[in-house]
PDB file of N, CA and C in Angstrom:
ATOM      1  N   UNK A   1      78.623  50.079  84.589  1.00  0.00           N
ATOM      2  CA  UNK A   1      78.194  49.546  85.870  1.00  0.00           C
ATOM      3  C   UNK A   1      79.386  48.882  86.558  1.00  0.00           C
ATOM      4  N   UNK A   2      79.193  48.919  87.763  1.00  0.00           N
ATOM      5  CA  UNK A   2      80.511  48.211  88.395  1.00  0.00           C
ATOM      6  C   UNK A   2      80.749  46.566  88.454  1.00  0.00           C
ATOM      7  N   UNK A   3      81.702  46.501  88.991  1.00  0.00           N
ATOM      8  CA  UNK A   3      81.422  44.796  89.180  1.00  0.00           C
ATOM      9  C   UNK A   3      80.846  44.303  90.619  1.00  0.00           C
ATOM     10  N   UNK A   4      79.849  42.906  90.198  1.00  0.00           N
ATOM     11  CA  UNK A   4      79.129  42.597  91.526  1.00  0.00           C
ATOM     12  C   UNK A   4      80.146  42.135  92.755  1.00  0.00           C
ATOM     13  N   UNK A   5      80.003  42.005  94.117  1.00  0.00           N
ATOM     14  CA  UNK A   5      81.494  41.407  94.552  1.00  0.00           C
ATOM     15  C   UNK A   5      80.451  40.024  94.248  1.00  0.00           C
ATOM     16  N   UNK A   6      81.269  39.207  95.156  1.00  0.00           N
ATOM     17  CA  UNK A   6      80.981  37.809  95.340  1.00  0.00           C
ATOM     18  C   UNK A   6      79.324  37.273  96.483  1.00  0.00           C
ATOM     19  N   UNK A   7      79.081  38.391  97.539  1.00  0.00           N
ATOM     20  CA  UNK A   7      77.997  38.468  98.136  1.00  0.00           C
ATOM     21  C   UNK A   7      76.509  38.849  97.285  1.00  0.00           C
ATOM     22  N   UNK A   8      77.050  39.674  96.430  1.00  0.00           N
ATOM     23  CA  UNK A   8      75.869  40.532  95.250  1.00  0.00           C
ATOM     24  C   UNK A   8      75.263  39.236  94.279  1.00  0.00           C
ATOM     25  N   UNK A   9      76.998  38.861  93.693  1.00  0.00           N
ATOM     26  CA  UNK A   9      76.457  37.677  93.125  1.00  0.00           C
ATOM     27  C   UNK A   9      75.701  36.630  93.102  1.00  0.00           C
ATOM     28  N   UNK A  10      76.234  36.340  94.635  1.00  0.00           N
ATOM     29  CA  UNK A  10      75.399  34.741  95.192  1.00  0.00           C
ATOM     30  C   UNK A  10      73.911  35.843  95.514  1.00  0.00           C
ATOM     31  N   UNK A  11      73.372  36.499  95.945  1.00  0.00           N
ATOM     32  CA  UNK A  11      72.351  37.102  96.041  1.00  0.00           C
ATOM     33  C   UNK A  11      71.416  37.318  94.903  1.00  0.00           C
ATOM     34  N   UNK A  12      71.942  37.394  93.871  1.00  0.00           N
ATOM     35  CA  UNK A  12      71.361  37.542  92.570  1.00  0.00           C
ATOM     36  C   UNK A  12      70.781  36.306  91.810  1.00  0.00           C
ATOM     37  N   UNK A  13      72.059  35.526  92.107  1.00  0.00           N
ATOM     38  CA  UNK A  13      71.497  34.063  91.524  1.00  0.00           C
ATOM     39  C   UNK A  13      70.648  33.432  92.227  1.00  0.00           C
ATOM     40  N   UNK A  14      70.382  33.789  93.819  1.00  0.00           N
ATOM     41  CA  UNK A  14      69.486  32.783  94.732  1.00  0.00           C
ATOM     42  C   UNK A  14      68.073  33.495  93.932  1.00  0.00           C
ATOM     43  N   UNK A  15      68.050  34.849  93.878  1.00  0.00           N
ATOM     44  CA  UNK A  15      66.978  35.601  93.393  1.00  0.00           C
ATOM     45  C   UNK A  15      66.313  35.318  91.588  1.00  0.00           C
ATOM     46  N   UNK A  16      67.313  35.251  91.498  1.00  0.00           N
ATOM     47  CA  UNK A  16      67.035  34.317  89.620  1.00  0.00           C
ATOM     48  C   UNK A  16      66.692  32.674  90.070  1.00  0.00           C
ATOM     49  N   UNK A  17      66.906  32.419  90.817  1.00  0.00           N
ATOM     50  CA  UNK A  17      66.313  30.620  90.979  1.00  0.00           C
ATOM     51  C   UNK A  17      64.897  30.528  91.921  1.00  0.00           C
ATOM     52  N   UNK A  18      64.793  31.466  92.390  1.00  0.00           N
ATOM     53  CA  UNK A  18      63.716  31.435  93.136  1.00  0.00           C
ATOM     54  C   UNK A  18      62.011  31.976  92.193  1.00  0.00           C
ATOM     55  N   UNK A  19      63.012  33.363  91.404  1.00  0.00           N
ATOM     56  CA  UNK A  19      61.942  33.408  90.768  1.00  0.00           C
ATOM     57  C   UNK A  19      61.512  32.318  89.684  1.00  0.00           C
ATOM     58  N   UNK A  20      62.181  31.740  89.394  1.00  0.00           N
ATOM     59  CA  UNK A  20      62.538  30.525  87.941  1.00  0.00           C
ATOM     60  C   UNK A  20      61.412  29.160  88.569  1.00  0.00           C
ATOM     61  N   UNK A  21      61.664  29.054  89.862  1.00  0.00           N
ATOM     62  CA  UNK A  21      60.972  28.242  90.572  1.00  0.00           C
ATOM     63  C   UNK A  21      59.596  28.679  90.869  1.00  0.00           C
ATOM     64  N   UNK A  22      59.676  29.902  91.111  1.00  0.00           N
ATOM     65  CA  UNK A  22      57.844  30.879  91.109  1.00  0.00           C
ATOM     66  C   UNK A  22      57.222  30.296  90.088  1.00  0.00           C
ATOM     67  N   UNK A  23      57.737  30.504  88.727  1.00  0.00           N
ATOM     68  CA  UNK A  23      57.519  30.828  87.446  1.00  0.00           C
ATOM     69  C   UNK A  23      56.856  29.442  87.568  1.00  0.00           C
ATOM     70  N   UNK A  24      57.849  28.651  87.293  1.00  0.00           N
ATOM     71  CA  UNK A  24      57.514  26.810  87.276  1.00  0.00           C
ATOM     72  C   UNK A  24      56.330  26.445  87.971  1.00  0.00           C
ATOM     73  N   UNK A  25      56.117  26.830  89.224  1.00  0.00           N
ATOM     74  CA  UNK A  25      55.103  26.363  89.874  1.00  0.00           C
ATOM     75  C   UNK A  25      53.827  26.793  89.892  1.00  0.00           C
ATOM     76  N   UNK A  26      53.670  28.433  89.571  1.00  0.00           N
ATOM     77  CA  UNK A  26      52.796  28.879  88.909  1.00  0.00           C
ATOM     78  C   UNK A  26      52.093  28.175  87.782  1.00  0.00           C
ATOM     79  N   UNK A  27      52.557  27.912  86.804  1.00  0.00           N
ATOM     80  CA  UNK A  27      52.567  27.601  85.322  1.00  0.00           C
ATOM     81  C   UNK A  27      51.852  26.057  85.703  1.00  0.00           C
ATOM     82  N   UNK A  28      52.493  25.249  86.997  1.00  0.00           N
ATOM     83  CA  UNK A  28      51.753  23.920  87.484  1.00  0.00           C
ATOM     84  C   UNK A  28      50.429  24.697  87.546  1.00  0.00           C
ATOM     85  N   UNK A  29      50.269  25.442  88.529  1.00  0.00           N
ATOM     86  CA  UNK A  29      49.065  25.256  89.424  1.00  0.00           C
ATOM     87  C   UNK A  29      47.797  26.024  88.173  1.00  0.00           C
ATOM     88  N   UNK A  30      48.200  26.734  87.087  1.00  0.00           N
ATOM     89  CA  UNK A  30      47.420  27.034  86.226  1.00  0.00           C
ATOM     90  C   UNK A  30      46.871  26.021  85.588  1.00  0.00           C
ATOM     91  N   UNK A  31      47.722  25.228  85.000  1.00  0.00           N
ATOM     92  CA  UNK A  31      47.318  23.691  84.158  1.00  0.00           C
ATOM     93  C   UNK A  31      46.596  22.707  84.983  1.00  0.00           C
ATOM     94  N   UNK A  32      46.250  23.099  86.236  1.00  0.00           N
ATOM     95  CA  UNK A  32      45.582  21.924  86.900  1.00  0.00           C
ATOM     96  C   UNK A  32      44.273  22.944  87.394  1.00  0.00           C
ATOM     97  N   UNK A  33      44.441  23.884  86.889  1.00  0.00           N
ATOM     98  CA  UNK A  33      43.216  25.249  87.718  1.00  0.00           C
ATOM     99  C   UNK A  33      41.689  24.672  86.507  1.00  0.00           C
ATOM    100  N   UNK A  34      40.561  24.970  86.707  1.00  0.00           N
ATOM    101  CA  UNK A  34      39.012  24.388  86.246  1.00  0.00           C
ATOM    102  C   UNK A  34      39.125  25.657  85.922  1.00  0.00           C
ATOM    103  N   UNK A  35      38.927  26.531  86.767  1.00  0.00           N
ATOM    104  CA  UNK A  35      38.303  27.926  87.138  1.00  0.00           C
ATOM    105  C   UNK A  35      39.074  28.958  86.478  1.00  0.00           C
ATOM    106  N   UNK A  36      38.460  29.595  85.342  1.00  0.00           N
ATOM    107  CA  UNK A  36      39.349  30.172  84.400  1.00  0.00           C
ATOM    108  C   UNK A  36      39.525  31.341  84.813  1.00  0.00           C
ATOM    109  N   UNK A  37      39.080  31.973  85.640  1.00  0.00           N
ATOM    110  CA  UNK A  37      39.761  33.233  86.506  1.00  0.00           C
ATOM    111  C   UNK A  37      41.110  33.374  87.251  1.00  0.00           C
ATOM    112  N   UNK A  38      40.734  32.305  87.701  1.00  0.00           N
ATOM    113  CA  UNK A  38      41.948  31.656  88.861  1.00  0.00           C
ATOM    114  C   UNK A  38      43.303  30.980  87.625  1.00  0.00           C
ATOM    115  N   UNK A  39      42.776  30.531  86.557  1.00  0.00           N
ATOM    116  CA  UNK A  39      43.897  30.183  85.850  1.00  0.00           C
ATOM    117  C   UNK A  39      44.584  31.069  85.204  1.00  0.00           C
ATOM    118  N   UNK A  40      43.787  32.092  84.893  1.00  0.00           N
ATOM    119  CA  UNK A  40      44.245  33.427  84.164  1.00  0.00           C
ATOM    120  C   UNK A  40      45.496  33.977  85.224  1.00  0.00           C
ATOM    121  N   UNK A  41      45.004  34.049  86.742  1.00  0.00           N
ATOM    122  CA  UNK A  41      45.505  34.645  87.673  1.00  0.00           C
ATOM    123  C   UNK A  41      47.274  34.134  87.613  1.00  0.00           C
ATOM    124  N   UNK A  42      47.008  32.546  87.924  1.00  0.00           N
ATOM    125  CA  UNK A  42      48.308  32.277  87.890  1.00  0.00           C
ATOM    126  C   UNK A  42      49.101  32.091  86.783  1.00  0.00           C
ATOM    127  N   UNK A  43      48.281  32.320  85.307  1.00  0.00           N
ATOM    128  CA  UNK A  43      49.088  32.582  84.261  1.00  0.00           C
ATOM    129  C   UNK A  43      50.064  34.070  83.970  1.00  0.00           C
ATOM    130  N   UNK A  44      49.379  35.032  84.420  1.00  0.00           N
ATOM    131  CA  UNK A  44      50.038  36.286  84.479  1.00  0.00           C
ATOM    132  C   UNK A  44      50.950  36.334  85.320  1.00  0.00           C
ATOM    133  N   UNK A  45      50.756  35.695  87.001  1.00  0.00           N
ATOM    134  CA  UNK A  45      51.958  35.638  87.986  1.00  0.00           C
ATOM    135  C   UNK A  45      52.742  34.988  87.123  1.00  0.00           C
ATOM    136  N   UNK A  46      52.431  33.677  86.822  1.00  0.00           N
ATOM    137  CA  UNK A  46      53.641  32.996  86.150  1.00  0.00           C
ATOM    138  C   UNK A  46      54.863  33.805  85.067  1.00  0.00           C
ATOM    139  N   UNK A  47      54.201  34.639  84.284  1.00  0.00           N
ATOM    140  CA  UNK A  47      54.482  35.554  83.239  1.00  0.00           C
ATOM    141  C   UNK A  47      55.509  36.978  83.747  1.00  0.00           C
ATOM    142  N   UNK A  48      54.631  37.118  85.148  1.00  0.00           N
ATOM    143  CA  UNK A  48      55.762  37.952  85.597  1.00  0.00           C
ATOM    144  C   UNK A  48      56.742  37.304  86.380  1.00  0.00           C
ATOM    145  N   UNK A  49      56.738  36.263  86.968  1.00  0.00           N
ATOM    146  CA  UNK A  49      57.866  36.324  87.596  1.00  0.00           C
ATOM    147  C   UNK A  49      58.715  36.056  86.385  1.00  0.00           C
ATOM    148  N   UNK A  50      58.912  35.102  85.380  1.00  0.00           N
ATOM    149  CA  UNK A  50      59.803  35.055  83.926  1.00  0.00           C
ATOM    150  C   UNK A  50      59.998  36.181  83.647  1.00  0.00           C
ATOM    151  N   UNK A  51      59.261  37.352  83.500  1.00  0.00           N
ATOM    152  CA  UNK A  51      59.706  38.718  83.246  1.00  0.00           C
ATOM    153  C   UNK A  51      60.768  38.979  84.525  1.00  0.00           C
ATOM    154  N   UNK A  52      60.401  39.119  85.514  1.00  0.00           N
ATOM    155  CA  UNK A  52      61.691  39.478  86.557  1.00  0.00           C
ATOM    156  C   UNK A  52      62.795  38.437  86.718  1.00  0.00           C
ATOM    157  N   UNK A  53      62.966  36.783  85.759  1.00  0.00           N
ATOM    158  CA  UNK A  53      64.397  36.627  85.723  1.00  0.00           C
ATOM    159  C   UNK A  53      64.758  37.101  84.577  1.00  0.00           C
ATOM    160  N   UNK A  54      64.090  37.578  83.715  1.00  0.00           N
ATOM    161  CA  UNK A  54      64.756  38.235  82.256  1.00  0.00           C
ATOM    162  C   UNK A  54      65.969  39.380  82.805  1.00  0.00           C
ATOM    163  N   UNK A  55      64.589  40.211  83.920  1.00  0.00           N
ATOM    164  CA  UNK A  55      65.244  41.615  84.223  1.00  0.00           C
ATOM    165  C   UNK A  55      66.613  41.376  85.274  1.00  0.00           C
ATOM    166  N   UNK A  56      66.533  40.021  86.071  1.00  0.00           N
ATOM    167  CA  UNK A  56      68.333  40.052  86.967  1.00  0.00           C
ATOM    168  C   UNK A  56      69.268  39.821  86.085  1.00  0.00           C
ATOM    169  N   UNK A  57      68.527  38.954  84.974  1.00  0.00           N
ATOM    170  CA  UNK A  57      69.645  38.271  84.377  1.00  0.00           C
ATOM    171  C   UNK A  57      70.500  39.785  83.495  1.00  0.00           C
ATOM    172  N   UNK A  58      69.774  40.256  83.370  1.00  0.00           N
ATOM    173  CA  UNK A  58      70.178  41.479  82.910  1.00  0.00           C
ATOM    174  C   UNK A  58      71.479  42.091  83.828  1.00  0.00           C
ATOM    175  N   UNK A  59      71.312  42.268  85.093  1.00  0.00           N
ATOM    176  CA  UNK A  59      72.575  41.915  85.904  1.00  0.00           C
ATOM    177  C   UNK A  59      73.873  41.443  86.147  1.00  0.00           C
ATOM    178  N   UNK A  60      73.605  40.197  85.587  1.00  0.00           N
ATOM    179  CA  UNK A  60      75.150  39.033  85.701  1.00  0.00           C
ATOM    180  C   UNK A  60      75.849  39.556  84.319  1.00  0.00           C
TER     181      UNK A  60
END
């Protein structure tokens, strides 16, 4: 694979912190959810977005 320039990079990492921050806030709003549908819901979002910083980090 080639190398990222310096634009790719900073693009990648805003995209790994954002999802990292998905992840986090998800994972809140499950632990405070009653409604075990709705908690399920944001347990799996939560789950994937951690799966998609696994997959940038794969990137750097």
């Amino acid at each position: 694979m080639n190398q990222l320039n310096q634009l790719e990079l900073q693009n990648l990492r805003h995209l790994i912190g954002s999802h990292q921050t998905m992840s986090r806030k998800l994972t809140d709003y499950a632990n405070q959810c009653q409604d075990p549908q709705i908690k399920q819901m944001f347990q799996q979002s939560a789950q994937s977005a951690q799966q998609n910083v696994q997959r940038l980090m794969t990137f750097l």
